[in-house]
PDB file of N, CA and C in Angstrom:
ATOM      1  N   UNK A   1       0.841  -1.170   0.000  1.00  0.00           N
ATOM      2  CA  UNK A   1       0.000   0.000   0.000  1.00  0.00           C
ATOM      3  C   UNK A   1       0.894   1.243   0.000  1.00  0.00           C
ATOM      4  N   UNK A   2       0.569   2.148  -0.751  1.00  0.00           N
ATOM      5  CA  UNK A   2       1.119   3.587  -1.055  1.00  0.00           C
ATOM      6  C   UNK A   2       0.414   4.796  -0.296  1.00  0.00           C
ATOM      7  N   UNK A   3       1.084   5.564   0.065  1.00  0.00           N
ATOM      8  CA  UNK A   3       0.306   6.905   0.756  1.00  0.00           C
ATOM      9  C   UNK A   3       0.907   8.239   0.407  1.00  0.00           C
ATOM     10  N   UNK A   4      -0.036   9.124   0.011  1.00  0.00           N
ATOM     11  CA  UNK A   4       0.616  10.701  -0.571  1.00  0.00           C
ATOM     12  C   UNK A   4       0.691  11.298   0.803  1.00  0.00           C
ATOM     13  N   UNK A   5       1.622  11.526   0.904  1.00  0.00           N
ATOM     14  CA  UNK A   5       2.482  12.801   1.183  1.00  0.00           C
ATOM     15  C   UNK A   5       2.832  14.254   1.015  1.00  0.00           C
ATOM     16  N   UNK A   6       1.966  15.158   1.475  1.00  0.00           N
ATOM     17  CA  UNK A   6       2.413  16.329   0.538  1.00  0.00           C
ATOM     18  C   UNK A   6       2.861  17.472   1.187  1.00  0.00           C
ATOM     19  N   UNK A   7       3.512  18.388   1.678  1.00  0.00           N
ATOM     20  CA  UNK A   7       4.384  19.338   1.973  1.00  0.00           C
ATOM     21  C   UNK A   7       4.115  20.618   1.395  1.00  0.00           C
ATOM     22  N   UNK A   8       3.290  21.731   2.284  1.00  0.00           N
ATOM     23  CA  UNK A   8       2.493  23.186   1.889  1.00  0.00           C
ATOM     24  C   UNK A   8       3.574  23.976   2.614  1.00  0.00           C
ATOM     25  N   UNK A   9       4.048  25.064   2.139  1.00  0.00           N
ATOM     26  CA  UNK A   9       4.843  26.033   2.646  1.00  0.00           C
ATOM     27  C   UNK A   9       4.045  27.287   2.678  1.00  0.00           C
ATOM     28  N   UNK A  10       4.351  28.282   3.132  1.00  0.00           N
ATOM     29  CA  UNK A  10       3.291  29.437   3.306  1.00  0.00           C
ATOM     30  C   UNK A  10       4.067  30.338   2.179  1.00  0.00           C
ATOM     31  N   UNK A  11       3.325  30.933   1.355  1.00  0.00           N
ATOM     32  CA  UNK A  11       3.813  31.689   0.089  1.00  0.00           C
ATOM     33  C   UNK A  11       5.095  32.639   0.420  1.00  0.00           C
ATOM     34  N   UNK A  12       4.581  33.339   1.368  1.00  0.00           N
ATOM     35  CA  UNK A  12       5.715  33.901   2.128  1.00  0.00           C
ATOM     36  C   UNK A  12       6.903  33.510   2.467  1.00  0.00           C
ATOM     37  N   UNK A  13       6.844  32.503   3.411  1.00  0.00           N
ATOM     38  CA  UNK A  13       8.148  31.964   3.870  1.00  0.00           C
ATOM     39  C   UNK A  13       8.516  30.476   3.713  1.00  0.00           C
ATOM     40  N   UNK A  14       9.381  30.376   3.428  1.00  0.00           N
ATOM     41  CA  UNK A  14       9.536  28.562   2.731  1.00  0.00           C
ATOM     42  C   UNK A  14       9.521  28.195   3.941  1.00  0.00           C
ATOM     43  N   UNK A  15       9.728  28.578   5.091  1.00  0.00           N
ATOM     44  CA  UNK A  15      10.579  27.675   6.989  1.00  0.00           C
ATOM     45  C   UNK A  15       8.801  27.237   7.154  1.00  0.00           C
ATOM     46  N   UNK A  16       7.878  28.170   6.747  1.00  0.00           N
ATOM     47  CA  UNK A  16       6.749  27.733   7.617  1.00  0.00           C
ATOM     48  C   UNK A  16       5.736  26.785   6.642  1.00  0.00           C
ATOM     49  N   UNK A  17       6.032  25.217   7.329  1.00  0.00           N
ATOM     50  CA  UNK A  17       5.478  24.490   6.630  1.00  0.00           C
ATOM     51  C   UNK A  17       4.446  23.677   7.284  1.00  0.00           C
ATOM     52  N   UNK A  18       3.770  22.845   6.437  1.00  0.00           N
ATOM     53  CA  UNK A  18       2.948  21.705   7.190  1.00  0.00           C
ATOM     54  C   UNK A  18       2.984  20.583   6.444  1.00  0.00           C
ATOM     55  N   UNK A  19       2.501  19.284   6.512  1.00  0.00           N
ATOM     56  CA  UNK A  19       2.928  18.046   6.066  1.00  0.00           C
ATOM     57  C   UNK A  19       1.319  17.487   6.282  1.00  0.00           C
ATOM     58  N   UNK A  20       0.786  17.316   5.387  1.00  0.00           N
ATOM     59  CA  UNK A  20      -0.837  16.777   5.207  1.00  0.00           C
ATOM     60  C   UNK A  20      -0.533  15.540   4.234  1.00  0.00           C
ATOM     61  N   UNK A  21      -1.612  14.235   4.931  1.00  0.00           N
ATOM     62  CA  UNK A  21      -1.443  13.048   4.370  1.00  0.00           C
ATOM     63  C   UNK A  21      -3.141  12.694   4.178  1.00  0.00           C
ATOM     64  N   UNK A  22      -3.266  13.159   3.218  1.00  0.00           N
ATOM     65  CA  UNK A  22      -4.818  13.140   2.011  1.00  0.00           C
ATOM     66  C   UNK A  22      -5.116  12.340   2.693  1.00  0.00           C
ATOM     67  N   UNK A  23      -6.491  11.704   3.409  1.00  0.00           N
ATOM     68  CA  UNK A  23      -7.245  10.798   3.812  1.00  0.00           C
ATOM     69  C   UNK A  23      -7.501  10.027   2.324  1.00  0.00           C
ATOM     70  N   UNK A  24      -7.329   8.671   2.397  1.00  0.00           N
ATOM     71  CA  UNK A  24      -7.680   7.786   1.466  1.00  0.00           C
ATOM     72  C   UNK A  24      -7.484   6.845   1.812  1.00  0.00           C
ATOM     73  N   UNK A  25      -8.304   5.692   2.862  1.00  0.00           N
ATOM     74  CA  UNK A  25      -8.350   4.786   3.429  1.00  0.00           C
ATOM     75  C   UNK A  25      -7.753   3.559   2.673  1.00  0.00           C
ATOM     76  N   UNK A  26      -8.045   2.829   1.684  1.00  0.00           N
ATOM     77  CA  UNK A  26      -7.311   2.175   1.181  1.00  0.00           C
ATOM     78  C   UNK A  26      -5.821   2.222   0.773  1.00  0.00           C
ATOM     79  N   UNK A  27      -5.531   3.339   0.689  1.00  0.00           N
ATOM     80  CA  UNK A  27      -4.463   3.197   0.253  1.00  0.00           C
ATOM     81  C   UNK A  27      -4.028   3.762  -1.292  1.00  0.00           C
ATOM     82  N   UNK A  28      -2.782   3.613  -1.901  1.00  0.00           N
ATOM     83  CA  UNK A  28      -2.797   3.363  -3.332  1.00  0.00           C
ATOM     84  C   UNK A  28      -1.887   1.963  -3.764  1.00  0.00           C
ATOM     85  N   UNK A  29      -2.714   1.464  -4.783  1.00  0.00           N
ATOM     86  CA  UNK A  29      -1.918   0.103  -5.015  1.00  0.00           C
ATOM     87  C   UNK A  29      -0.883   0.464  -5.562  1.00  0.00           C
ATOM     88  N   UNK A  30      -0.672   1.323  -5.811  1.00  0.00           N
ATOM     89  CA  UNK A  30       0.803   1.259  -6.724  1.00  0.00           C
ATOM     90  C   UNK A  30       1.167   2.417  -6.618  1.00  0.00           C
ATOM     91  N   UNK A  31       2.986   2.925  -7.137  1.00  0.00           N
ATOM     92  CA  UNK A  31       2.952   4.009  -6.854  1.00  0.00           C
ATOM     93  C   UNK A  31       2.762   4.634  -8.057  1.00  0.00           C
ATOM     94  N   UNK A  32       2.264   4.218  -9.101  1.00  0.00           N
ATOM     95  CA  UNK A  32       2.070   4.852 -11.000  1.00  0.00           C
ATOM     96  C   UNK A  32       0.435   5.305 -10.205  1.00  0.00           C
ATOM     97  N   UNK A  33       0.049   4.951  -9.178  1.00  0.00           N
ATOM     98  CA  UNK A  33      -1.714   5.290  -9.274  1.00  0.00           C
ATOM     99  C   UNK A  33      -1.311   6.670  -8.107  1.00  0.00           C
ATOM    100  N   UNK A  34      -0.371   6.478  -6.976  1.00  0.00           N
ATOM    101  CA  UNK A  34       0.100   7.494  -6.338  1.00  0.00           C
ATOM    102  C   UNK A  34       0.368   8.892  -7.079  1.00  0.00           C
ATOM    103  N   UNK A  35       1.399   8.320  -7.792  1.00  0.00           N
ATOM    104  CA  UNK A  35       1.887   9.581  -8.505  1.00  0.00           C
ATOM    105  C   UNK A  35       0.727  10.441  -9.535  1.00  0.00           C
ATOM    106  N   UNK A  36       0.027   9.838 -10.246  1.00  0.00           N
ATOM    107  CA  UNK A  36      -0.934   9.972 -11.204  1.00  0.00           C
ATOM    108  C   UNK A  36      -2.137  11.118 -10.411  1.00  0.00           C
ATOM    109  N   UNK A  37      -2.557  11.064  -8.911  1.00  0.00           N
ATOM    110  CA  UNK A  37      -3.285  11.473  -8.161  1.00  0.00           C
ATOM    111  C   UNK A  37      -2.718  12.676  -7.738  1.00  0.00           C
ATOM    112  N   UNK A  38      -1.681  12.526  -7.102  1.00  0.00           N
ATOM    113  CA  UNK A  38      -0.644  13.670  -6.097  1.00  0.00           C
ATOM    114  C   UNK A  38      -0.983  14.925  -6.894  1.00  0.00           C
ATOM    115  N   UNK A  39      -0.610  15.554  -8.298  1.00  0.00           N
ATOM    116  CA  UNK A  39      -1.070  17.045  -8.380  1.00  0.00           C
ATOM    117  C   UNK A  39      -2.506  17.322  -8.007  1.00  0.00           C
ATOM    118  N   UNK A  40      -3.307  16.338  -8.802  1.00  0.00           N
ATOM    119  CA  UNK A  40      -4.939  17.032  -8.751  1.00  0.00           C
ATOM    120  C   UNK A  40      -5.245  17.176  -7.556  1.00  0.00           C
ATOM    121  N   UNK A  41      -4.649  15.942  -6.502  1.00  0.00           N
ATOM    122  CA  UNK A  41      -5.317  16.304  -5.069  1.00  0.00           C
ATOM    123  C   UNK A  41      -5.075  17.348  -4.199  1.00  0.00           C
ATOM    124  N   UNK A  42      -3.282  18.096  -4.924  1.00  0.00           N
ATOM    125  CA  UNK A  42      -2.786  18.882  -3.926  1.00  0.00           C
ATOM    126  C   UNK A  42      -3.612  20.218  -4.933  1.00  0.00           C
ATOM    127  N   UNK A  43      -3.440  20.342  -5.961  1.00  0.00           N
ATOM    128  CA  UNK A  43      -4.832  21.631  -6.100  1.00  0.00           C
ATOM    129  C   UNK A  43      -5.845  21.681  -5.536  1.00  0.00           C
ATOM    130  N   UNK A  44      -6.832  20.357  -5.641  1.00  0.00           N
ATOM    131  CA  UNK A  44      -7.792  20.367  -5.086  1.00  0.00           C
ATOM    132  C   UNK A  44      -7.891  21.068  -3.614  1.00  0.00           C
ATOM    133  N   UNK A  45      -6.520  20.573  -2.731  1.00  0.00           N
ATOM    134  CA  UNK A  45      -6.735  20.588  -1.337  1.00  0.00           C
ATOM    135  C   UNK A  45      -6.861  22.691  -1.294  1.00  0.00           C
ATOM    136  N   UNK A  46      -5.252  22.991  -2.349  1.00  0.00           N
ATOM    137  CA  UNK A  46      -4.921  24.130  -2.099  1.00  0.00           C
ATOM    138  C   UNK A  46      -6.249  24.826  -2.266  1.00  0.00           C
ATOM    139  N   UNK A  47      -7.110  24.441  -3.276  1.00  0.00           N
ATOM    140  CA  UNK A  47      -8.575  25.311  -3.457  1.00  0.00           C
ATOM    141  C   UNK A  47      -9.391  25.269  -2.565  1.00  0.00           C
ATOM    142  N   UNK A  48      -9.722  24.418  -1.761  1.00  0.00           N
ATOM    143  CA  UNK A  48     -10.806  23.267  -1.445  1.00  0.00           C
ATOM    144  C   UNK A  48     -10.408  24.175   0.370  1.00  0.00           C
ATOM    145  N   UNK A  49      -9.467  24.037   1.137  1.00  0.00           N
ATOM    146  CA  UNK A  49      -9.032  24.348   2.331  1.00  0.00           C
ATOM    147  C   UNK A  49      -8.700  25.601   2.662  1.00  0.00           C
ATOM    148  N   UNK A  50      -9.456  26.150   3.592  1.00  0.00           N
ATOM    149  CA  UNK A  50      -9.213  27.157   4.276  1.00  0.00           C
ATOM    150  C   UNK A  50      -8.005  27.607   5.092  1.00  0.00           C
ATOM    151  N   UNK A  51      -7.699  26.652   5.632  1.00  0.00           N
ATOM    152  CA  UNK A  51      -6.197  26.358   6.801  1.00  0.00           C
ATOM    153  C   UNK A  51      -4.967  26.307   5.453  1.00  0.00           C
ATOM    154  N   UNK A  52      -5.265  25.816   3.939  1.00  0.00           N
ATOM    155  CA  UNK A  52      -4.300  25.974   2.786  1.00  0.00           C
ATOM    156  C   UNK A  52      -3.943  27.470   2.287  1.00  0.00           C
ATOM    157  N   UNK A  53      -5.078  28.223   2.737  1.00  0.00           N
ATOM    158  CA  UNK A  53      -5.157  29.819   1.790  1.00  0.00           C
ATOM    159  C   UNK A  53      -3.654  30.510   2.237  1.00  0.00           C
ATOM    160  N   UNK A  54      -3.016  30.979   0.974  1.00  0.00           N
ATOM    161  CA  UNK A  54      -1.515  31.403   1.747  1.00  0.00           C
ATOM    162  C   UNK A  54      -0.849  30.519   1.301  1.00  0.00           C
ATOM    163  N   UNK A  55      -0.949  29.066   1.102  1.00  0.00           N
ATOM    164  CA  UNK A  55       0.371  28.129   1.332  1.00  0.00           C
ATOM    165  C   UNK A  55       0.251  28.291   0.111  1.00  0.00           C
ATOM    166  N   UNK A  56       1.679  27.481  -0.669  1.00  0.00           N
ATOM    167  CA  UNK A  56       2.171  26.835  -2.262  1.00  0.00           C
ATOM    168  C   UNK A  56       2.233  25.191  -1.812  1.00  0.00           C
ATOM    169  N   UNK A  57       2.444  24.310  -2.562  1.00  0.00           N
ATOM    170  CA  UNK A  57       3.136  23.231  -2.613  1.00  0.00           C
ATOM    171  C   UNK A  57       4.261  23.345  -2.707  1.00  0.00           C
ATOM    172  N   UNK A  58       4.993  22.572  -1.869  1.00  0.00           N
ATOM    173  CA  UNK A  58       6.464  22.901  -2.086  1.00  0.00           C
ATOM    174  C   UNK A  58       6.891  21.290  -2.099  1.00  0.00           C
ATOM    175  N   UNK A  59       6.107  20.316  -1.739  1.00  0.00           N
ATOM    176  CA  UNK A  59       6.742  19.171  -2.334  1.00  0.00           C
ATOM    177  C   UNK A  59       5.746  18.040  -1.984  1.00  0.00           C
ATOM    178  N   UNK A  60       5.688  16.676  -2.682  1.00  0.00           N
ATOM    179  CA  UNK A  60       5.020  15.578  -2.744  1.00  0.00           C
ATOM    180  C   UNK A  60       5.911  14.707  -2.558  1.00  0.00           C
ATOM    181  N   UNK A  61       5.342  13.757  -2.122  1.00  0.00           N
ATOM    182  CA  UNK A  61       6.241  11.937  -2.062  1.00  0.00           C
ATOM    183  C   UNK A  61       5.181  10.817  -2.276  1.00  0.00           C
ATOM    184  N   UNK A  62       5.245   9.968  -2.638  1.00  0.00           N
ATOM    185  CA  UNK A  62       4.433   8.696  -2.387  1.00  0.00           C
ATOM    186  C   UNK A  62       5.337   7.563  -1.828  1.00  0.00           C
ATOM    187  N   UNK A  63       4.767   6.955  -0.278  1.00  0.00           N
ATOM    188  CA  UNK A  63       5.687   6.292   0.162  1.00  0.00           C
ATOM    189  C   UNK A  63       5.155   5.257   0.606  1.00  0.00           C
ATOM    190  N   UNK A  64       5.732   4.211   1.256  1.00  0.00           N
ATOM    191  CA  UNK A  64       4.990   2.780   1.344  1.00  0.00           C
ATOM    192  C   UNK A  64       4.473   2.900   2.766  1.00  0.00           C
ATOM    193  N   UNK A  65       3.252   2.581   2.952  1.00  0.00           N
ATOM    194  CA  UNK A  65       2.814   2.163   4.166  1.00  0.00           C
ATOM    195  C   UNK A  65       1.388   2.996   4.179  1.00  0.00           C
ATOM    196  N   UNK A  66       0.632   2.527   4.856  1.00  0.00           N
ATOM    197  CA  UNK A  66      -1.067   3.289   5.052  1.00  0.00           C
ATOM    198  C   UNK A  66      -1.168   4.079   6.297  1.00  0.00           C
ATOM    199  N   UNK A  67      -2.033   4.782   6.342  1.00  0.00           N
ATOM    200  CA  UNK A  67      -2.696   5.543   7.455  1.00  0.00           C
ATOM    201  C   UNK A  67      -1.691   5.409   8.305  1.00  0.00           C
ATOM    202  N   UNK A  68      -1.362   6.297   9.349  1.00  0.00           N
ATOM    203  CA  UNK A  68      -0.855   6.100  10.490  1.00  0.00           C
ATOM    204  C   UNK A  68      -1.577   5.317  11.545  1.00  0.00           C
ATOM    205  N   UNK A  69      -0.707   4.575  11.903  1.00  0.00           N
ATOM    206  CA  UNK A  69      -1.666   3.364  12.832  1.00  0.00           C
ATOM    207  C   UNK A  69      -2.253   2.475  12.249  1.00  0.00           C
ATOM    208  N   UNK A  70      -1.674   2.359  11.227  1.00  0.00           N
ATOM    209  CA  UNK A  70      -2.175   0.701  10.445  1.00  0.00           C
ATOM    210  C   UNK A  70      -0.987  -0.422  10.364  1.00  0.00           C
ATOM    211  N   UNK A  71      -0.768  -1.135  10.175  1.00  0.00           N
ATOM    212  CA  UNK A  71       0.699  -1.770   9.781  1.00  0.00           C
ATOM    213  C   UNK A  71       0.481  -1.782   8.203  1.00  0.00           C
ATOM    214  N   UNK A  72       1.612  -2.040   8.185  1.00  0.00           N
ATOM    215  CA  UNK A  72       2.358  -1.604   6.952  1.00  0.00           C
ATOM    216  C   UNK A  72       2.178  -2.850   5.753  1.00  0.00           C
TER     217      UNK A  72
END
């Protein structure tokens, strides 16, 4: 199982960041379905979120393992 990763910096200052991990309970089977997802969702979020207004993306990952508190 695969999980996005994505990394918002505040437009302003690159130091002030946050690290949001998209709710998507299953998972991604692969990381070609990870990667394929990661922009639209991080627009989506940047549009979509209030607590986002201000930030950029400043970086994505897709990495192995699910939800926090699941095993791996």
């Amino acid at each position: 199982m695969i999980q996005l990763v994505l990394t918002f910096c505040l437009a302003t200052s690159g130091t002030t960041c946050m690290i949001v991990r998209p709710p998507f309970e299953q998972g991604y089977p692969s990381l070609r379905s990870c990667v394929a997802a990661a922009e639209v969702i991080a627009a989506d979020m940047l549009r979509d979120r209030l607590d986002l207004q201000g930030y950029r993306l400043e970086r994505w990952r897709c990495s192995p393992g699910g939800p926090p508190g699941t095993a791996a």
